[in-house]
N, C-alpha and C. Protein backbone atom coordinates (compact mmCIF):
# COMPACT_ATOMS: atom_id res chain seq x y z
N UNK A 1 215.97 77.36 62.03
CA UNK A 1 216.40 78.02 63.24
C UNK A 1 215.56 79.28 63.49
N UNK A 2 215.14 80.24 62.32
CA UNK A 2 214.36 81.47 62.70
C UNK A 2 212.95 80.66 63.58
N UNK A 3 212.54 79.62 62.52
CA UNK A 3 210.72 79.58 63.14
C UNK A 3 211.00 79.35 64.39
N UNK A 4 212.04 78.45 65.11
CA UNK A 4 211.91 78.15 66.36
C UNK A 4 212.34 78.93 67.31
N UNK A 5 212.96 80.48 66.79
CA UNK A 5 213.56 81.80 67.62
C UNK A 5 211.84 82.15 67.60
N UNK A 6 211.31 82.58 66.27
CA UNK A 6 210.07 83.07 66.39
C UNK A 6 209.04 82.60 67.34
N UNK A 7 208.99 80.79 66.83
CA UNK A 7 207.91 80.31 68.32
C UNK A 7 208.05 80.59 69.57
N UNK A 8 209.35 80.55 69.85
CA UNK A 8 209.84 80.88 71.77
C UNK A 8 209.34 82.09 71.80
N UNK A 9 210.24 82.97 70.65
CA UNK A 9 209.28 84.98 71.49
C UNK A 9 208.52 84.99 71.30
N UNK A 10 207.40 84.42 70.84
CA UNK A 10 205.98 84.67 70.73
C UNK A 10 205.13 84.44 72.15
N UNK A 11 206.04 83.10 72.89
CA UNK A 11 205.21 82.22 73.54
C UNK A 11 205.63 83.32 74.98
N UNK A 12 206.94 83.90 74.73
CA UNK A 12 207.01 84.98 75.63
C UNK A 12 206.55 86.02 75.81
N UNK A 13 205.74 86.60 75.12
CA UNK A 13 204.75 87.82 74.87
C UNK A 13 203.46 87.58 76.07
N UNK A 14 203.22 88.94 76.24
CA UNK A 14 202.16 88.57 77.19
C UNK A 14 200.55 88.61 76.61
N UNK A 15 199.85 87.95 76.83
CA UNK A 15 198.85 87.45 75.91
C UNK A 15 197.62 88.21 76.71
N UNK A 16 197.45 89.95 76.12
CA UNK A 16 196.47 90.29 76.38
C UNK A 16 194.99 90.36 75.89
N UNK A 17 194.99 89.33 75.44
CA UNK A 17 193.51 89.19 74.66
C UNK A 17 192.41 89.72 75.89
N UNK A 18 190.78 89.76 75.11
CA UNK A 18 189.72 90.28 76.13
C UNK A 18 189.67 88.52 76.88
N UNK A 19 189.60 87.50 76.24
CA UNK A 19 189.43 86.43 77.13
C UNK A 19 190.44 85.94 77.80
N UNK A 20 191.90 86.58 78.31
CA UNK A 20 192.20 86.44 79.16
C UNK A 20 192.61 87.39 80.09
N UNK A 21 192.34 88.51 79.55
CA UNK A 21 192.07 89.46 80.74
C UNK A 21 190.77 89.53 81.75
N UNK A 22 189.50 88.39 81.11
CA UNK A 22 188.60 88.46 81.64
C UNK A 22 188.72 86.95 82.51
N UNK A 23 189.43 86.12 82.43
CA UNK A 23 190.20 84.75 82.87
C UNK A 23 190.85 85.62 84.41
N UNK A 24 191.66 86.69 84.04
CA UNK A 24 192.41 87.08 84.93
C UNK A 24 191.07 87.56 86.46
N UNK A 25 190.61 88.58 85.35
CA UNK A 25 189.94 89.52 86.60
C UNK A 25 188.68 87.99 87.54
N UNK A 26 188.55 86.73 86.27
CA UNK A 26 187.45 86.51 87.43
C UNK A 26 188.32 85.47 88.50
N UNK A 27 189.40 85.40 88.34
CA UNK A 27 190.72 84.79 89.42
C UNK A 27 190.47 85.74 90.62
N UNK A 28 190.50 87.05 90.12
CA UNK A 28 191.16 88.22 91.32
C UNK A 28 189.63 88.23 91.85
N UNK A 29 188.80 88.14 91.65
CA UNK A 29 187.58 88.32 92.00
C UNK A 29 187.59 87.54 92.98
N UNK A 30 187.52 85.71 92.63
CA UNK A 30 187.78 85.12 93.37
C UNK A 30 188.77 84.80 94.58
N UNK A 31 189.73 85.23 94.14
CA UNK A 31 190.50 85.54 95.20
C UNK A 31 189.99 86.31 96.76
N UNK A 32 189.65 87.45 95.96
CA UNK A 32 189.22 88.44 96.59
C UNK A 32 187.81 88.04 97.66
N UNK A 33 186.98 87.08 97.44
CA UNK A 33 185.98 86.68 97.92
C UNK A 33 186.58 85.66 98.95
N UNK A 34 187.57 84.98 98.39
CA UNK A 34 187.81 83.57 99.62
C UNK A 34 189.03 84.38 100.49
N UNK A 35 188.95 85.31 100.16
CA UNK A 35 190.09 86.24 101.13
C UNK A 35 189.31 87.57 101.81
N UNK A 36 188.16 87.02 102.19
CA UNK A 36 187.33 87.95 102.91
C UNK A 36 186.54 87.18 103.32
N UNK A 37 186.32 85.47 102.81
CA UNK A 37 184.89 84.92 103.40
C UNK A 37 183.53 85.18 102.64
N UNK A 38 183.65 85.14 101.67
CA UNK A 38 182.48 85.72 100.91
C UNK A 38 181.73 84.78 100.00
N UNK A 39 181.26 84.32 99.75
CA UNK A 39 180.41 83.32 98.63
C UNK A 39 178.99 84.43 97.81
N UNK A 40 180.03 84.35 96.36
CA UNK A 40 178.84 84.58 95.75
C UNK A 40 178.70 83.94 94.68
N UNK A 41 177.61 84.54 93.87
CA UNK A 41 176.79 83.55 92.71
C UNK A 41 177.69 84.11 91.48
N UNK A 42 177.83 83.51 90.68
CA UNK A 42 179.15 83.70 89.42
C UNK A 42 177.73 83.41 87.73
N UNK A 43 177.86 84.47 87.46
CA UNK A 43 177.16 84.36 86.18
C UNK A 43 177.86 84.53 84.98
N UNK A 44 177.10 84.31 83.85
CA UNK A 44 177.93 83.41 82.56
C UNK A 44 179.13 84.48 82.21
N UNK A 45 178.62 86.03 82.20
CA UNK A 45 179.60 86.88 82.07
C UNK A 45 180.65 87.20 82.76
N UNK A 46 180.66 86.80 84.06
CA UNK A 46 181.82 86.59 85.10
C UNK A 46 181.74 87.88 86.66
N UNK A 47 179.96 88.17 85.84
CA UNK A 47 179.99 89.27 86.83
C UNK A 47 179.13 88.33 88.68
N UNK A 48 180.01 88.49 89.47
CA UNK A 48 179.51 87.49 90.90
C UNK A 48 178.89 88.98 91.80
N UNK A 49 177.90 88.26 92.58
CA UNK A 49 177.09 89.13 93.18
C UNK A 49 176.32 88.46 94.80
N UNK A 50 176.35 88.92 95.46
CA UNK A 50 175.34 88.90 96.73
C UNK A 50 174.29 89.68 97.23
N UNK A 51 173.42 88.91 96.96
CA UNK A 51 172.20 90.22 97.48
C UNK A 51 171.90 90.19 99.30
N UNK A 52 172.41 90.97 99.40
CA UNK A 52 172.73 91.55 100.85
C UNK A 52 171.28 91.70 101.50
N UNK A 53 170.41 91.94 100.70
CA UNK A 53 168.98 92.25 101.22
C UNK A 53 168.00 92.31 100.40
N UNK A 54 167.47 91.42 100.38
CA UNK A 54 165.92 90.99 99.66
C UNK A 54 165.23 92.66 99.67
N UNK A 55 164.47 92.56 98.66
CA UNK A 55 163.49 93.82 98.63
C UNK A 55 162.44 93.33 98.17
N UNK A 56 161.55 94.06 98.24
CA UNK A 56 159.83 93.41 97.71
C UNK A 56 159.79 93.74 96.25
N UNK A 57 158.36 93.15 96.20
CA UNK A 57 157.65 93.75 94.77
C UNK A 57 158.87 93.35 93.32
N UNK A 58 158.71 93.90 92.52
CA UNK A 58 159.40 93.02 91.34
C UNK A 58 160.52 93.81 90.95
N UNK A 59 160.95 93.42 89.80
CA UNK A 59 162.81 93.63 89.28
C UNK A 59 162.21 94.87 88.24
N UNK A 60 163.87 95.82 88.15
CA UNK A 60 163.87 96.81 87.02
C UNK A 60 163.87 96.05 85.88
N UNK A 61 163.28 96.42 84.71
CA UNK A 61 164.22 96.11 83.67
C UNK A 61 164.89 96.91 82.96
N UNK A 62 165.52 96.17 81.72
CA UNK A 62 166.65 96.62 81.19
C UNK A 62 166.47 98.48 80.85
N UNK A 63 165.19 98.75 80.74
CA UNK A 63 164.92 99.80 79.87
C UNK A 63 164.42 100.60 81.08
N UNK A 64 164.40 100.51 82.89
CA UNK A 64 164.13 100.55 83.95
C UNK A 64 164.96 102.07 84.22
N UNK A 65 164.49 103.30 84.65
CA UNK A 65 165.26 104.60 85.39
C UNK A 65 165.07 103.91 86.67
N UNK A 66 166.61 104.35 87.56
CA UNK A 66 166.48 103.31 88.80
C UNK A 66 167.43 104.48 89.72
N UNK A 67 166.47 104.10 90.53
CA UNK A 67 167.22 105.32 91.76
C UNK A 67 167.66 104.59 92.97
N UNK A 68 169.30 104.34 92.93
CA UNK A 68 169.88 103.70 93.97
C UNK A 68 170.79 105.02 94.47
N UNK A 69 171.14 103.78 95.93
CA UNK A 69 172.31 104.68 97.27
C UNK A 69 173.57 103.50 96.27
N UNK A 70 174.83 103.78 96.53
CA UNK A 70 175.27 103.40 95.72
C UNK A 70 177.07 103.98 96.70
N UNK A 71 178.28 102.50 96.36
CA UNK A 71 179.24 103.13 97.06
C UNK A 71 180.36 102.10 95.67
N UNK A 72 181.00 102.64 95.08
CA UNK A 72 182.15 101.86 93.64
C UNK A 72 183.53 101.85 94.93
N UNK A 73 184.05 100.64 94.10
CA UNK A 73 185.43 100.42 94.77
C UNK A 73 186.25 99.88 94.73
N UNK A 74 187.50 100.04 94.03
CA UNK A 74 188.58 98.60 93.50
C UNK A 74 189.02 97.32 94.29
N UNK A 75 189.18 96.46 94.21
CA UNK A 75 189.49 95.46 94.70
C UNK A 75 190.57 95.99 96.37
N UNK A 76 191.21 96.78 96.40
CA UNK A 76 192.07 97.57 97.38
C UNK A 76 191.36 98.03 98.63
N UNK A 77 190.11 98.28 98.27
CA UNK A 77 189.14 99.67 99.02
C UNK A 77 189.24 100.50 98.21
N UNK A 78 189.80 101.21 97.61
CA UNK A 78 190.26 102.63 97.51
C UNK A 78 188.43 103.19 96.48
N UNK A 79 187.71 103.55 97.29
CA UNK A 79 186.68 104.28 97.42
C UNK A 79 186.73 105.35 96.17
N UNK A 80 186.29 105.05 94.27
CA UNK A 80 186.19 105.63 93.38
C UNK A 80 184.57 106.71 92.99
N UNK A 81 183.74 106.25 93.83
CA UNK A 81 182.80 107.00 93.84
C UNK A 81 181.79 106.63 94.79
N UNK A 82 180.41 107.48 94.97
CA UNK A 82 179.47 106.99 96.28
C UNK A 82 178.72 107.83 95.99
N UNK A 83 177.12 107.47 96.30
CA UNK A 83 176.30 108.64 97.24
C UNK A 83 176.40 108.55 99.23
N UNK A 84 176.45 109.90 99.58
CA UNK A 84 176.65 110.03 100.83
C UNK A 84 175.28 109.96 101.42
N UNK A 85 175.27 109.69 102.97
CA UNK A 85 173.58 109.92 103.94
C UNK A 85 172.70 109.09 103.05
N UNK A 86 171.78 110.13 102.84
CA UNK A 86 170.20 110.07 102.37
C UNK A 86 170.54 109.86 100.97
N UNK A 87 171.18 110.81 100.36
CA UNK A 87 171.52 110.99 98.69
C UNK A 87 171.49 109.94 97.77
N UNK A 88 170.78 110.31 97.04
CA UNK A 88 170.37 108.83 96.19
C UNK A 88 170.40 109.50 94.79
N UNK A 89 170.83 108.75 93.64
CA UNK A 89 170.87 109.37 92.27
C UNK A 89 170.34 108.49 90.99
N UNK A 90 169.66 108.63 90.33
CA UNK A 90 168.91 108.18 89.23
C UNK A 90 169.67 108.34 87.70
N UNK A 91 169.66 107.18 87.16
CA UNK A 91 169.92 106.65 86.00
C UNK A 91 169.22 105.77 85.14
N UNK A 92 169.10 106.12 83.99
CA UNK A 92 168.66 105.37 83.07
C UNK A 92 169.44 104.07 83.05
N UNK A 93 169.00 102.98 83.46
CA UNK A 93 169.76 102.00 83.60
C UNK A 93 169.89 101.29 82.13
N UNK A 94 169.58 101.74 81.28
CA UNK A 94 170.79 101.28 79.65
C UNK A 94 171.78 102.36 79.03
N UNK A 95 171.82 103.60 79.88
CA UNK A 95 173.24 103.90 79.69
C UNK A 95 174.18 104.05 80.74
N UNK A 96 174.12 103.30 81.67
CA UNK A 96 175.06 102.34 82.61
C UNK A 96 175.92 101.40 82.06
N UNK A 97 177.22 101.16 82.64
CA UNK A 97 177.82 100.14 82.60
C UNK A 97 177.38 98.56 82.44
N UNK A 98 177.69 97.76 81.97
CA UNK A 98 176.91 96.48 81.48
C UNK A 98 176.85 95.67 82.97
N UNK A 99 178.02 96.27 83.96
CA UNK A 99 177.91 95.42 85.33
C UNK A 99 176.52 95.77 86.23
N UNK A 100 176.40 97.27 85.87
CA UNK A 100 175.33 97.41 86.41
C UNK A 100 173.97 97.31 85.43
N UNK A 101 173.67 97.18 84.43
CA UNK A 101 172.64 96.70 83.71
C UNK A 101 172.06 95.29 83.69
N UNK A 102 173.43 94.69 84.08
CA UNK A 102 172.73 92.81 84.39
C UNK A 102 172.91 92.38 86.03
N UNK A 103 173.22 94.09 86.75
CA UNK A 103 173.31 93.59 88.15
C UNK A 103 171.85 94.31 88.81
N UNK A 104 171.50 95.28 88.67
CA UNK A 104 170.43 95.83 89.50
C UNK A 104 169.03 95.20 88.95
N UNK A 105 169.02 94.69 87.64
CA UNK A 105 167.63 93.88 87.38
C UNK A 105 167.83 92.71 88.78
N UNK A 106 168.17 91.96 89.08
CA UNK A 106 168.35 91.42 90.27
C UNK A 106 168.20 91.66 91.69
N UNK A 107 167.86 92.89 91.85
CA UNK A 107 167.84 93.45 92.89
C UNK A 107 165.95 93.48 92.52
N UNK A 108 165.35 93.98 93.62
CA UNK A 108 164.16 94.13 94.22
C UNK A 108 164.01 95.57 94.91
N UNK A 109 163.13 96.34 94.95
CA UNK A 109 162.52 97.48 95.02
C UNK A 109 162.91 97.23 96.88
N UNK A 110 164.40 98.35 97.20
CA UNK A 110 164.46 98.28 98.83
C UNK A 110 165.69 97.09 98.92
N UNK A 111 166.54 96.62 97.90
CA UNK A 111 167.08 95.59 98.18
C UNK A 111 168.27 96.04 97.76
N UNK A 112 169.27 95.24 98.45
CA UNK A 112 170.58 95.60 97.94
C UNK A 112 171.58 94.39 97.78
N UNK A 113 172.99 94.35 96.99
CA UNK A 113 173.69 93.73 96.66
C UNK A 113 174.94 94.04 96.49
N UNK A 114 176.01 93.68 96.72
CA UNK A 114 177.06 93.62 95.87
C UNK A 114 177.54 92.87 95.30
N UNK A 115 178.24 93.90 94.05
CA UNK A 115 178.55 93.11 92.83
C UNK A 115 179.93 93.35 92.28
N UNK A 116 180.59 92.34 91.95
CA UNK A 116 182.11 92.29 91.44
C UNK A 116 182.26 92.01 90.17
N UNK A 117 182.38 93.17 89.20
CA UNK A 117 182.29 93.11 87.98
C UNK A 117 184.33 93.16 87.92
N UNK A 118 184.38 92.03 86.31
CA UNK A 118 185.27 91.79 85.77
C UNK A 118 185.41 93.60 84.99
N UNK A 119 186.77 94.10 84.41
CA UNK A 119 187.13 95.19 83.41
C UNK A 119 186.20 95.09 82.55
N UNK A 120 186.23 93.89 81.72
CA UNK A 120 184.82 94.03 80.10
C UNK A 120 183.40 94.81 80.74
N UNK A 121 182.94 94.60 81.91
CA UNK A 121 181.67 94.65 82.44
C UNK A 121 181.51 96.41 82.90
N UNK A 122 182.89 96.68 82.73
CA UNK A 122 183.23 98.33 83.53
C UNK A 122 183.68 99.15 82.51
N UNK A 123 184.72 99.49 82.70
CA UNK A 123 185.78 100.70 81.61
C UNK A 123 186.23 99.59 80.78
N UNK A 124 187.02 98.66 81.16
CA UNK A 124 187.46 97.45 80.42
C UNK A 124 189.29 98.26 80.52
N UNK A 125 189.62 97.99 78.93
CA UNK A 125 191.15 98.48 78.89
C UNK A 125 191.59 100.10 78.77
N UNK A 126 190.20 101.04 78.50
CA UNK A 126 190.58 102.22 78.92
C UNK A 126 190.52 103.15 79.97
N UNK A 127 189.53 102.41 81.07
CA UNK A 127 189.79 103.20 82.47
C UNK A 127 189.32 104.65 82.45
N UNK A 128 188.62 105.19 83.47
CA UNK A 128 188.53 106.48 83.04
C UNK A 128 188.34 106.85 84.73
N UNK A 129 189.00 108.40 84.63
CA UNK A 129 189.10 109.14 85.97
C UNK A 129 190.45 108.10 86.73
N UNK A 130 190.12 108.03 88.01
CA UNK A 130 190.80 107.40 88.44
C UNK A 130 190.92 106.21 88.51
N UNK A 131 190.07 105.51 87.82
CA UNK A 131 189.85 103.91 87.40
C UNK A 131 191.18 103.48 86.40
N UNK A 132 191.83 102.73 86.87
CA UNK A 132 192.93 102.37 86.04
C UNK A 132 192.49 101.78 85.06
N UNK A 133 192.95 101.13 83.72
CA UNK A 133 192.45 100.12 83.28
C UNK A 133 192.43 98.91 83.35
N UNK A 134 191.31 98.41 83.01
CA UNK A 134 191.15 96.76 83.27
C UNK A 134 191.26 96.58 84.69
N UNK A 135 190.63 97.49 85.32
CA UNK A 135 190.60 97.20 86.96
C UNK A 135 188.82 96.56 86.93
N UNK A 136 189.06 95.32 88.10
CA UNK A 136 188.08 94.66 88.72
C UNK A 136 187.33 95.79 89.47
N UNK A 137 186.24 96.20 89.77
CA UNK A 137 185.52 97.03 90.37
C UNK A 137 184.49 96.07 91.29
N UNK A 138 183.98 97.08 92.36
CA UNK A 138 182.96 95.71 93.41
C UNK A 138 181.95 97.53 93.73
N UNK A 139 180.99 96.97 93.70
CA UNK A 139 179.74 97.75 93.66
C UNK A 139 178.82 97.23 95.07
N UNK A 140 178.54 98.35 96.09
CA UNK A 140 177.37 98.10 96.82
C UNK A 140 176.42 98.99 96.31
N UNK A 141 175.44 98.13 96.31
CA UNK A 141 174.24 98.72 95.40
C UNK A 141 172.48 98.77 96.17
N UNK A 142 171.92 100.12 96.47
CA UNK A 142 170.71 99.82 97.19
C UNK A 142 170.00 100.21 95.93
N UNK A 143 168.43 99.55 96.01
CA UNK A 143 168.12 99.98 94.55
C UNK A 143 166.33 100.36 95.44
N UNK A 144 166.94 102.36 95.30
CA UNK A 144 165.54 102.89 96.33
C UNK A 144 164.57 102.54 95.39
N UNK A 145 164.47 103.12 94.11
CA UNK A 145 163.04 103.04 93.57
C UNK A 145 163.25 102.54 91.89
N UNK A 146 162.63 102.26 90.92
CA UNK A 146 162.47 102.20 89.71
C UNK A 146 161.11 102.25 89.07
């Protein structure tokens, strides 16, 4: 009688592992795309992207300082960071977030994209500032120079 009290509450627990919180976010992702009309490309890590605008000449790489216009934003809208106008800001693109380290090599010098990174790809389960945790994030991304 215990093992079979034990199996039921177990099976009632909520099962936050990283592979199904990352199951979850690429649902909401999707969601989020066929509830706006959107088609994008879904890569192995679960991070989906549209390149909004071709740019010339060749890709950053991983080890690439990259100076994009740039607008972060939860699945809601609710607008977590940006450059404004002209304002453009430079980063070493390997101490970036992993969404943006396997998203702006993709981009082209003048080109832009957005990208809907799963939690693992962002803060993940600790969130920081006003980023909750394990929040889906969506990135428009211009990538001025590298």
């Amino acid at each position: 009688m215990l093992a079979a009290f034990s199996l039921t509450t177990m099976s009632c627990l909520k099962d936050n592992s990283p592979e199904k919180q990352l199951e979850d976010d690429i649902q909401a992702i999707k969601n989020h795309l066929t509830d706006h009309g959107l088609t994008a490309i879904e890569r192995p890590s679960g991070l989906h992207y549209i390149i909004t605008q071709e740019g010339t000449g060749g890709n950053p790489s991983p080890l690439s300082t990259v100076t994009v216009k740039y607008k972060g934003y939860l699945l809601d809208g609710t607008v977590f960071d940006q450059t404004s106008g002209t304002e453009t800001a430079t980063f070493a693109l390997d101490g970036l977030i992993e969404a943006w380290q396997e998203g702006i090599p993709l981009l082209k010098k003048g080109g832009k994209g957005t990208f809907f990174s799963p939690s693992a790809l962002a803060y993940g389960p600790n969130g920081v500032g006003s980023i909750a945790p394990n929040s889906v994030l969506i990135f428009e991304i211009e990538l001025v120079n590298f």
